[in-house]
N, C-alpha and C. Protein backbone atom coordinates (compact mmCIF):
# COMPACT_ATOMS: atom_id res chain seq x y z
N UNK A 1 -80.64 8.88 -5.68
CA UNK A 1 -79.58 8.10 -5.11
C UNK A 1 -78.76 7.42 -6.20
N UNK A 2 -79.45 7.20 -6.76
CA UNK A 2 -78.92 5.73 -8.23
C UNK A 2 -77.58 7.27 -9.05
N UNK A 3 -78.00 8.33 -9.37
CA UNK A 3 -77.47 9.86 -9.98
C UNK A 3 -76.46 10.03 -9.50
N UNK A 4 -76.75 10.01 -7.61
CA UNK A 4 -74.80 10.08 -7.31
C UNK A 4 -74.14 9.35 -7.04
N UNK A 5 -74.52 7.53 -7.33
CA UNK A 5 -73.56 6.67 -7.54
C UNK A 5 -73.00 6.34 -9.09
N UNK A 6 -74.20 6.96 -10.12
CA UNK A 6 -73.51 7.04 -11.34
C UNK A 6 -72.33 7.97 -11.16
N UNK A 7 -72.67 9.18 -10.92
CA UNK A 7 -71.20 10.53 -10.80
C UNK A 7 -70.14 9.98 -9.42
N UNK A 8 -70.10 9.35 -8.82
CA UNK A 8 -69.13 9.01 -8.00
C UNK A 8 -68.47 7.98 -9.00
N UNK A 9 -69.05 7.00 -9.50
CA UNK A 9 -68.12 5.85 -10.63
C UNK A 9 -67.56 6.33 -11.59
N UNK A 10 -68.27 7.70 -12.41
CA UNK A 10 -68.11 8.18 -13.21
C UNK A 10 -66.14 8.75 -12.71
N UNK A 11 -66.71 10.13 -11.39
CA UNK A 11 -65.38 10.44 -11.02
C UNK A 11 -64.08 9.71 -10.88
N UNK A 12 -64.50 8.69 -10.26
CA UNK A 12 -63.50 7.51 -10.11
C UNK A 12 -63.11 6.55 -10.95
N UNK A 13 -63.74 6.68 -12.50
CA UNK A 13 -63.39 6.10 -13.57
C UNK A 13 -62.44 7.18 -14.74
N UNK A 14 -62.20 8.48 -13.97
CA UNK A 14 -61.69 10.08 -14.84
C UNK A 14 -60.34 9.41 -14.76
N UNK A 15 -59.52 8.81 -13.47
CA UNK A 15 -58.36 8.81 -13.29
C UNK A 15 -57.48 7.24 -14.22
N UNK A 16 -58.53 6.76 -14.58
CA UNK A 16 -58.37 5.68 -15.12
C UNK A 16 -58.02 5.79 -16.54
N UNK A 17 -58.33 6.74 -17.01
CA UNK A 17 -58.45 6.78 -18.68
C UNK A 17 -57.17 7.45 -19.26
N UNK A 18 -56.86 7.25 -20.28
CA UNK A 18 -55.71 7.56 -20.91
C UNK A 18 -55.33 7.87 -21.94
N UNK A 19 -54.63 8.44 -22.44
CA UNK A 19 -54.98 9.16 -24.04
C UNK A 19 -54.11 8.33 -24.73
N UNK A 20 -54.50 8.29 -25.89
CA UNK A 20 -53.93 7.52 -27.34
C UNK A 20 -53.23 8.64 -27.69
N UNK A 21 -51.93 8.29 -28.13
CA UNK A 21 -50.86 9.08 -29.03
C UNK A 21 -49.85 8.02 -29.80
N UNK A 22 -49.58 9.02 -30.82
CA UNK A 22 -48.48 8.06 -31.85
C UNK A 22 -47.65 9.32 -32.10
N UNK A 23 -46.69 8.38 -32.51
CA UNK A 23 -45.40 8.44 -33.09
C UNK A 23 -45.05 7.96 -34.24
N UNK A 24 -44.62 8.99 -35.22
CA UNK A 24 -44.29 8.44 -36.99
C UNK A 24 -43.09 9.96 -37.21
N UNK A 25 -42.31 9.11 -37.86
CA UNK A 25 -41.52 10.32 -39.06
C UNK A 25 -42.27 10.81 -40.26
N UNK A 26 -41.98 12.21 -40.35
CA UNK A 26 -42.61 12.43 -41.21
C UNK A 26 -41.66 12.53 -42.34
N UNK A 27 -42.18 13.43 -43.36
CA UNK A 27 -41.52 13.33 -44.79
C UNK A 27 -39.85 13.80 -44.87
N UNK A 28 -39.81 15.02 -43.66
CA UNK A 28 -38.46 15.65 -43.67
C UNK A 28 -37.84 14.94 -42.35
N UNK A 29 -37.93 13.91 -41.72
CA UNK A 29 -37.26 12.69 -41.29
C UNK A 29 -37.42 13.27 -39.81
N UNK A 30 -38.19 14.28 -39.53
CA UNK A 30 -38.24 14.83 -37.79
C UNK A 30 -40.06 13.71 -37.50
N UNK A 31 -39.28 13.73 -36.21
CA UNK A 31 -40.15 12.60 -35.18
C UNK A 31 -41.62 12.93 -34.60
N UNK A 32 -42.47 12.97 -34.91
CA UNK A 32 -44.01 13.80 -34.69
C UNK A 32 -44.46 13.05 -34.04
N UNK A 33 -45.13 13.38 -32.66
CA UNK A 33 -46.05 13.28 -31.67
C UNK A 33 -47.39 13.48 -31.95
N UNK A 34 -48.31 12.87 -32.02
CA UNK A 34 -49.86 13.56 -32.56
C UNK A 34 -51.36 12.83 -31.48
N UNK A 35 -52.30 13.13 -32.13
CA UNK A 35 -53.17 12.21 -30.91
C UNK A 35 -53.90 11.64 -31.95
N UNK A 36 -54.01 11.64 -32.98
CA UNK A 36 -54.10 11.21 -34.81
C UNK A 36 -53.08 10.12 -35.73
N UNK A 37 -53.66 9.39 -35.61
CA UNK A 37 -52.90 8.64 -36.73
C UNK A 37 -52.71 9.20 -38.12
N UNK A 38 -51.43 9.56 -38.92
CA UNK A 38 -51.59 9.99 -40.16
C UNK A 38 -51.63 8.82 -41.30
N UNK A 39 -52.56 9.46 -41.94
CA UNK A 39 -52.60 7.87 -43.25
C UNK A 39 -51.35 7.74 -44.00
N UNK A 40 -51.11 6.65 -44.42
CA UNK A 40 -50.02 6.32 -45.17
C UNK A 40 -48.75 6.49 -44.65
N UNK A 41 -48.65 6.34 -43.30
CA UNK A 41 -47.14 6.31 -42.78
C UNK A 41 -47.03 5.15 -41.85
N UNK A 42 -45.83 4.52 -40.86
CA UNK A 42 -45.81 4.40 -40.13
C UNK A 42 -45.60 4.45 -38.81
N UNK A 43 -46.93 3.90 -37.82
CA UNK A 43 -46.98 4.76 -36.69
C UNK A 43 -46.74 3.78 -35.49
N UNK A 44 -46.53 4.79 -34.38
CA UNK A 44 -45.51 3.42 -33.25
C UNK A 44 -46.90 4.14 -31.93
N UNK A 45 -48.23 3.77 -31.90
CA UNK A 45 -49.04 4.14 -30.95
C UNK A 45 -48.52 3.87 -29.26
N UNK A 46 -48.59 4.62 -28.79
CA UNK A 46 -47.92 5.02 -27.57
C UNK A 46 -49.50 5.21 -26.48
N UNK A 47 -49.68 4.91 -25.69
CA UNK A 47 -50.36 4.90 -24.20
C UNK A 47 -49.64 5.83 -23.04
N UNK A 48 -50.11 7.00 -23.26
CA UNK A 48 -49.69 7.87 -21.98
C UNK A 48 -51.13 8.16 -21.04
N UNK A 49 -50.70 7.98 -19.57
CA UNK A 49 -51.85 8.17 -18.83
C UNK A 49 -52.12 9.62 -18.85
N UNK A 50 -53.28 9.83 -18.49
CA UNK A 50 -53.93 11.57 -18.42
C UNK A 50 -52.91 12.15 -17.62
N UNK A 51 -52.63 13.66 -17.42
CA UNK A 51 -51.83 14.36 -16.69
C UNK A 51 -52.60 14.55 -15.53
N UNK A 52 -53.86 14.44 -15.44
CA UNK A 52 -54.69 14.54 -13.98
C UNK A 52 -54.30 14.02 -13.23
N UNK A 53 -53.80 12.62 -13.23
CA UNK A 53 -53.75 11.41 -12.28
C UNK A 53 -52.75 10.99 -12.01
N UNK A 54 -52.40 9.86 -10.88
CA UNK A 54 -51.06 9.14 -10.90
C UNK A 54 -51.70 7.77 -10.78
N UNK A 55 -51.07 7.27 -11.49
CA UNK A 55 -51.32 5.94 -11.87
C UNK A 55 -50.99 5.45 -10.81
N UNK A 56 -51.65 3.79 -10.53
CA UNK A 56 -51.00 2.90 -8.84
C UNK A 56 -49.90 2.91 -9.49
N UNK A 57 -49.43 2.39 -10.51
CA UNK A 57 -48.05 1.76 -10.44
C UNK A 57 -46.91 2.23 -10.49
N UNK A 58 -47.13 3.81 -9.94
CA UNK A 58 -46.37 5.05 -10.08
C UNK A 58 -46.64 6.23 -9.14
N UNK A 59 -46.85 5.80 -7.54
CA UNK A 59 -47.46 6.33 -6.80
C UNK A 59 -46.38 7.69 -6.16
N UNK A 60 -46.92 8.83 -6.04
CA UNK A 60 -45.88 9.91 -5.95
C UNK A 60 -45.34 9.32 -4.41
N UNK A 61 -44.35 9.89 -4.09
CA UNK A 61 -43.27 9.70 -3.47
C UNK A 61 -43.61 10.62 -2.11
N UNK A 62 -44.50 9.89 -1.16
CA UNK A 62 -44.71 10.33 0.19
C UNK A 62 -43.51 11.19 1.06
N UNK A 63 -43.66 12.64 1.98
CA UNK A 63 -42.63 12.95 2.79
C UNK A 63 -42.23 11.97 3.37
N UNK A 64 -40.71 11.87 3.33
CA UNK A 64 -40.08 10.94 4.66
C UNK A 64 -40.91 11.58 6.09
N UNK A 65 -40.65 10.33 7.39
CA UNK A 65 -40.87 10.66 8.27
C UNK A 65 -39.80 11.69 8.89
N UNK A 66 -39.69 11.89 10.18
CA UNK A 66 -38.31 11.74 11.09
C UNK A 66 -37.65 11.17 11.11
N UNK A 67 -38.58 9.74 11.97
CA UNK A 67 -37.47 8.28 11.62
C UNK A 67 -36.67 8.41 10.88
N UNK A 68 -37.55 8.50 9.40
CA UNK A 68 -36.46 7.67 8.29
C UNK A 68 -35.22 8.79 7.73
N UNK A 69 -35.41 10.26 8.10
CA UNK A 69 -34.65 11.05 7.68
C UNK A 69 -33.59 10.76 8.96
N UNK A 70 -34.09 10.30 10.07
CA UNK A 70 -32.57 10.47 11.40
C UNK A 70 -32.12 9.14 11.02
N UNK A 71 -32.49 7.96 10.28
CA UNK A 71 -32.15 6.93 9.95
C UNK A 71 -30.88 6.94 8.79
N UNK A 72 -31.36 8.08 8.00
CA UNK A 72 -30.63 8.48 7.27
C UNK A 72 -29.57 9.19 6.92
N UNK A 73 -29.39 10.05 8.06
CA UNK A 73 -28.79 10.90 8.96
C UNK A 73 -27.49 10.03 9.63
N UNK A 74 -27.81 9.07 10.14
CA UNK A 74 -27.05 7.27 11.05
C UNK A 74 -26.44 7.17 10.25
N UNK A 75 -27.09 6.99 8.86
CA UNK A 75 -26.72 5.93 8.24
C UNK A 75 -25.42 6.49 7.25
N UNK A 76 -25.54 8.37 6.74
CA UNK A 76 -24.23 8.76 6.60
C UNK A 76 -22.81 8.90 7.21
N UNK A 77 -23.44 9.01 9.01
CA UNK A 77 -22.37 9.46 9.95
C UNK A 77 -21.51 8.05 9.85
N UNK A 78 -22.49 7.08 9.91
CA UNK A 78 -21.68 5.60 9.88
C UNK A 78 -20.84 5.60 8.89
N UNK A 79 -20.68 6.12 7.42
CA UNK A 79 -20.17 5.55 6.25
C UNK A 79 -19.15 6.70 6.95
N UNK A 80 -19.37 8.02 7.19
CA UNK A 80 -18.21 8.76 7.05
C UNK A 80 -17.19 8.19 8.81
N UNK A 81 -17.65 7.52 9.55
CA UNK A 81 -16.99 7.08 10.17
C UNK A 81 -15.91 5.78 9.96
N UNK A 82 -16.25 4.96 9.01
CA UNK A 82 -16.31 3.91 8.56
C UNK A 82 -14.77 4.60 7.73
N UNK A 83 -14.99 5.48 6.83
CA UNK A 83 -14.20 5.96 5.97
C UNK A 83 -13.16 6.36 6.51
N UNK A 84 -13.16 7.09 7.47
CA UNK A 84 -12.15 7.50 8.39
C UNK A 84 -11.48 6.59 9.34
N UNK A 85 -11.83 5.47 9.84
CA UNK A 85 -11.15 4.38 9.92
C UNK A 85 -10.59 3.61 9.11
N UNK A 86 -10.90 3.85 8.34
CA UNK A 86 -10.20 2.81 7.46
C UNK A 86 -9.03 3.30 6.59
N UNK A 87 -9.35 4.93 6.84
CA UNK A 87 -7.91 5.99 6.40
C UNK A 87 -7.07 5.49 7.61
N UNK A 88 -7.44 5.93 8.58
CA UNK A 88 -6.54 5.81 9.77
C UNK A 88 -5.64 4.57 9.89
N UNK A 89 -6.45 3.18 9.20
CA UNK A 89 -6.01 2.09 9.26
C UNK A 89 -5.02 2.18 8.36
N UNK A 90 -4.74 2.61 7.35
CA UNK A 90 -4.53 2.79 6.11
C UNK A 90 -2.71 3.23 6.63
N UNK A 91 -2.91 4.36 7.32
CA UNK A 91 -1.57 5.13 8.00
C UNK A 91 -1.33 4.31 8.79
N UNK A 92 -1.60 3.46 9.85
CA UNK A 92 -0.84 3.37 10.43
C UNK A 92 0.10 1.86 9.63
N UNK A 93 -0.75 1.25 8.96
CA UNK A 93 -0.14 0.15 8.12
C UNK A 93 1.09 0.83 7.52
N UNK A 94 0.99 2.13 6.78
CA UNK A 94 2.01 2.18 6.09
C UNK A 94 3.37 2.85 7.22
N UNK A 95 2.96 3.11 8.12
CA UNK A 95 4.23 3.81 9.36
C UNK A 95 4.69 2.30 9.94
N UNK A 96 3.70 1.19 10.29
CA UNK A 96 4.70 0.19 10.36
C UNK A 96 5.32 -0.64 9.43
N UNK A 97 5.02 -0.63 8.15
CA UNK A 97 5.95 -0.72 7.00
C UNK A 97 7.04 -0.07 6.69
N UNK A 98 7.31 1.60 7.15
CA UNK A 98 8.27 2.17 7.08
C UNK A 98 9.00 2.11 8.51
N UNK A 99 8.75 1.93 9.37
CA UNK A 99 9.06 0.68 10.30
C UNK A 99 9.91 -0.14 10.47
N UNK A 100 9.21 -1.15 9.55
CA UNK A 100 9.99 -2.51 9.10
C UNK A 100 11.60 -2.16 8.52
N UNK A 101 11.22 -1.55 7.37
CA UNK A 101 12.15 -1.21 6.66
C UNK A 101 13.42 -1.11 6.91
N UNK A 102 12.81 0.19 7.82
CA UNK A 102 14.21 0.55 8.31
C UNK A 102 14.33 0.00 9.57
N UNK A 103 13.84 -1.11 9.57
CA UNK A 103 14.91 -1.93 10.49
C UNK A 103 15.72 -2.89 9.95
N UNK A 104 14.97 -3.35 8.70
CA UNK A 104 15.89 -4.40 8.08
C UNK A 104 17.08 -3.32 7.57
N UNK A 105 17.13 -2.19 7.33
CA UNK A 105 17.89 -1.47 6.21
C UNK A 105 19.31 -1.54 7.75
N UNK A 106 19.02 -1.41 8.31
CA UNK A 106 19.75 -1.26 9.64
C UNK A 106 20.30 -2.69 9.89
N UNK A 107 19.76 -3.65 10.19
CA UNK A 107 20.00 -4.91 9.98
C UNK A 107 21.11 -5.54 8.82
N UNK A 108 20.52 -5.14 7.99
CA UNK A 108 21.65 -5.46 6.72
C UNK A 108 22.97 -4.17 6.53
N UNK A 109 22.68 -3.24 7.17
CA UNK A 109 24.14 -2.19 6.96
C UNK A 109 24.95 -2.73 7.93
N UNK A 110 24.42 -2.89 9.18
CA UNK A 110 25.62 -3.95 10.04
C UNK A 110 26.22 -5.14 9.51
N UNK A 111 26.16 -5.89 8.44
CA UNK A 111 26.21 -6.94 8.40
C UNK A 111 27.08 -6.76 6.83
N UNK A 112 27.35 -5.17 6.07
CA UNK A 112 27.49 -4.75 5.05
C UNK A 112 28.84 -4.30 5.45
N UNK A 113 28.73 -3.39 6.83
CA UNK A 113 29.86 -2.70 7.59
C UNK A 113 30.87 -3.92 7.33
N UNK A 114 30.62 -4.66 7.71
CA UNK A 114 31.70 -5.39 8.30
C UNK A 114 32.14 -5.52 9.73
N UNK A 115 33.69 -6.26 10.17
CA UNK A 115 34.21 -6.44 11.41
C UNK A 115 34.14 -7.52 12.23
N UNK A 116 33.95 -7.08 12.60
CA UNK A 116 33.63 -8.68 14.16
C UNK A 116 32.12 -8.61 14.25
N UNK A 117 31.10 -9.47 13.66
CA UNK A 117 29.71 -9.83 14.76
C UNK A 117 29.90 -11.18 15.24
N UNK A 118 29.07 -10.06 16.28
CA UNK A 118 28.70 -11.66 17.40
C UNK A 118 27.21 -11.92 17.69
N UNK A 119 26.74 -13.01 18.34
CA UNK A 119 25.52 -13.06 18.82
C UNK A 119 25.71 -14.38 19.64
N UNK A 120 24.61 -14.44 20.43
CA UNK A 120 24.52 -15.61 21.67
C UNK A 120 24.06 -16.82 21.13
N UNK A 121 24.67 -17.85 21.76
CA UNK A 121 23.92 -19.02 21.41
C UNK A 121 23.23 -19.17 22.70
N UNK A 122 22.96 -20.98 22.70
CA UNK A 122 21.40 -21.66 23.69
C UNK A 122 22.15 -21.22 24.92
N UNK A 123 23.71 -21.11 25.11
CA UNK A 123 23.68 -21.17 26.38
C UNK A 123 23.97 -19.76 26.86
N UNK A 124 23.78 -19.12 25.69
CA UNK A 124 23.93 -17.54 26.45
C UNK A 124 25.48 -16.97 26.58
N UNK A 125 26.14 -17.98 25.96
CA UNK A 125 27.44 -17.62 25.67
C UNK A 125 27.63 -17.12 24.26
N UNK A 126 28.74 -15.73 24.20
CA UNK A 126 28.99 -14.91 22.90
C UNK A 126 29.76 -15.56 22.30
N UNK A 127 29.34 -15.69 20.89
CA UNK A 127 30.28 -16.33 19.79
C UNK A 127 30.36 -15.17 18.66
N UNK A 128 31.95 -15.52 17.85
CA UNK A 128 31.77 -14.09 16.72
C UNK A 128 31.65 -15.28 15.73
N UNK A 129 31.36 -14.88 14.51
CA UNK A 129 30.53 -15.44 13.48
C UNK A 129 31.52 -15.30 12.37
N UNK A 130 31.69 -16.54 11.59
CA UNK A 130 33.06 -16.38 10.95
C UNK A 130 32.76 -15.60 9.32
N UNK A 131 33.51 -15.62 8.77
CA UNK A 131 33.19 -14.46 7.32
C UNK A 131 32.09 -15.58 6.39
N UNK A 132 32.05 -16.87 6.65
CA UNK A 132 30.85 -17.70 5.46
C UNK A 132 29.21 -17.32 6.25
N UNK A 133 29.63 -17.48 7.51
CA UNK A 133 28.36 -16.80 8.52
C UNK A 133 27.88 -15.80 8.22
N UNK A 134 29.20 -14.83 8.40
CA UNK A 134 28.33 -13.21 8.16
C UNK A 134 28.11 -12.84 6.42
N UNK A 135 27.90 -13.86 5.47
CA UNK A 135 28.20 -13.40 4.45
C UNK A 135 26.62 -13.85 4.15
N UNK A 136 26.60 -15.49 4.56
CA UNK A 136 25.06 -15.81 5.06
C UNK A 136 24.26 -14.75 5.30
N UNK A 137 24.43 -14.10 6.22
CA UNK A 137 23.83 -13.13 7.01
C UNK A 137 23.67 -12.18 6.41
N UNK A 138 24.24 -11.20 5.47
CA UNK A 138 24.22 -10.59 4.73
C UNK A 138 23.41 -10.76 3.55
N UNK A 139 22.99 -12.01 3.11
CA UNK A 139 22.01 -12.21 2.07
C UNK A 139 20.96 -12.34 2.19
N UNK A 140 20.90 -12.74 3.64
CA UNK A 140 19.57 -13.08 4.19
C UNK A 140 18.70 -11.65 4.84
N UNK A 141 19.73 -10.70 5.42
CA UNK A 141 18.92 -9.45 5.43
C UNK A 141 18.69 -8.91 4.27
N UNK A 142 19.47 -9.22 3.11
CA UNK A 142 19.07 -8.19 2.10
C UNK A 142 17.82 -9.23 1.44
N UNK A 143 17.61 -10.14 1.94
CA UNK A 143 16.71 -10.58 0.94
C UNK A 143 15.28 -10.06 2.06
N UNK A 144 15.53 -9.99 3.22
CA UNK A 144 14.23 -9.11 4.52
C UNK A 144 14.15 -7.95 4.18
N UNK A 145 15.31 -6.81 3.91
CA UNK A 145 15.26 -5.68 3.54
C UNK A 145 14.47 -5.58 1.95
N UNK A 146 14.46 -6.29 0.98
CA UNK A 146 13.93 -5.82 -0.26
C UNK A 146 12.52 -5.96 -0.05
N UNK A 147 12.58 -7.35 1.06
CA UNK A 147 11.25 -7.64 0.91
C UNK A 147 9.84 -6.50 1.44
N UNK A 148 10.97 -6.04 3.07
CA UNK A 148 10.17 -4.62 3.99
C UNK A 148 9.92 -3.94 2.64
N UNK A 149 10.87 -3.34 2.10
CA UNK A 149 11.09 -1.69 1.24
C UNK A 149 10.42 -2.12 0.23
N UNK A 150 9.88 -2.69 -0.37
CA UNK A 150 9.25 -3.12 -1.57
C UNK A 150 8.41 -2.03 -1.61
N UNK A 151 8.36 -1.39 -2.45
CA UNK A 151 6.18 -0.72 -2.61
C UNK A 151 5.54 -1.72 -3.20
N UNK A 152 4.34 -1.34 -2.31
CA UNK A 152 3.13 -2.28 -3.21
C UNK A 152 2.01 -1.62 -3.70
């Protein structure tokens, strides 16, 4: 009994152990790996675990479930949905900017034309707008129009 709890500790002490290796330049300046220290140089001893084993603190990388692959699956459709709204958002911002524009551009060519404008006052009665008015008016769309048409 005592025989196969020595060889069971024994087995379970295989994964534990780890080989000594160094690292030194040698004479023609290339980088040597060895499991030997060479005399008279210097050496940078390195700890690599056995190739048998995986260390805990490096535990191989279990299959995903289902779950986590349909989770993952969610979790792209979301971004590429996400993305596509926010293109979409993207257009329609810039169609009501071109929009704008050309309404101010329209706004200020009437007011460029020239002639008679008019517009209503509080009581809903038409008044025409004398040339310091429409000249007003004229600066004030072009200062709406640069502002629409601007790129940003």
């Amino acid at each position: 009994m005592k025989s196969l709890l020595v060889i069971a500790l024994a087995i379970a002490a295989v994964p534990l152990a780890s080989a000594q290796m160094y690292k030194y330049i040698d004479k023609d300046g290339k980088t040597v790996y060895s499991d030997q220290a060479p005399p008279n140089t210097d050496t940078k001893q390195l700890n690599i675990p056995s190739g048998g084993s995986s260390s805990p603190s490096s535990p191989a990388a279990a299959p995903k479930t289902a779950v986590e692959r349909d989770k993952e699956l969610q979790k792209g459709r979301d971004e590429v949905r996400d993305r596509a709204k926010k293109a979409d958002d993207a257009v329609k911002q810039a169609e009501a900017r071109d929009q704008q524009c050309a309404a101010a551009k329209m706004a200020y060519q009437s007011y460029a034309d020239g002639g008679r404008i008019s517009k209503y006052n509080d009581k809903g009665e038409r008044i025409f707008l004398g040339d310091e008015e429409i000249d007003a008016e004229r600066e004030r769309s072009k200062r709406e129009m640069d502002e629409a048409c601007k790129k940003s």
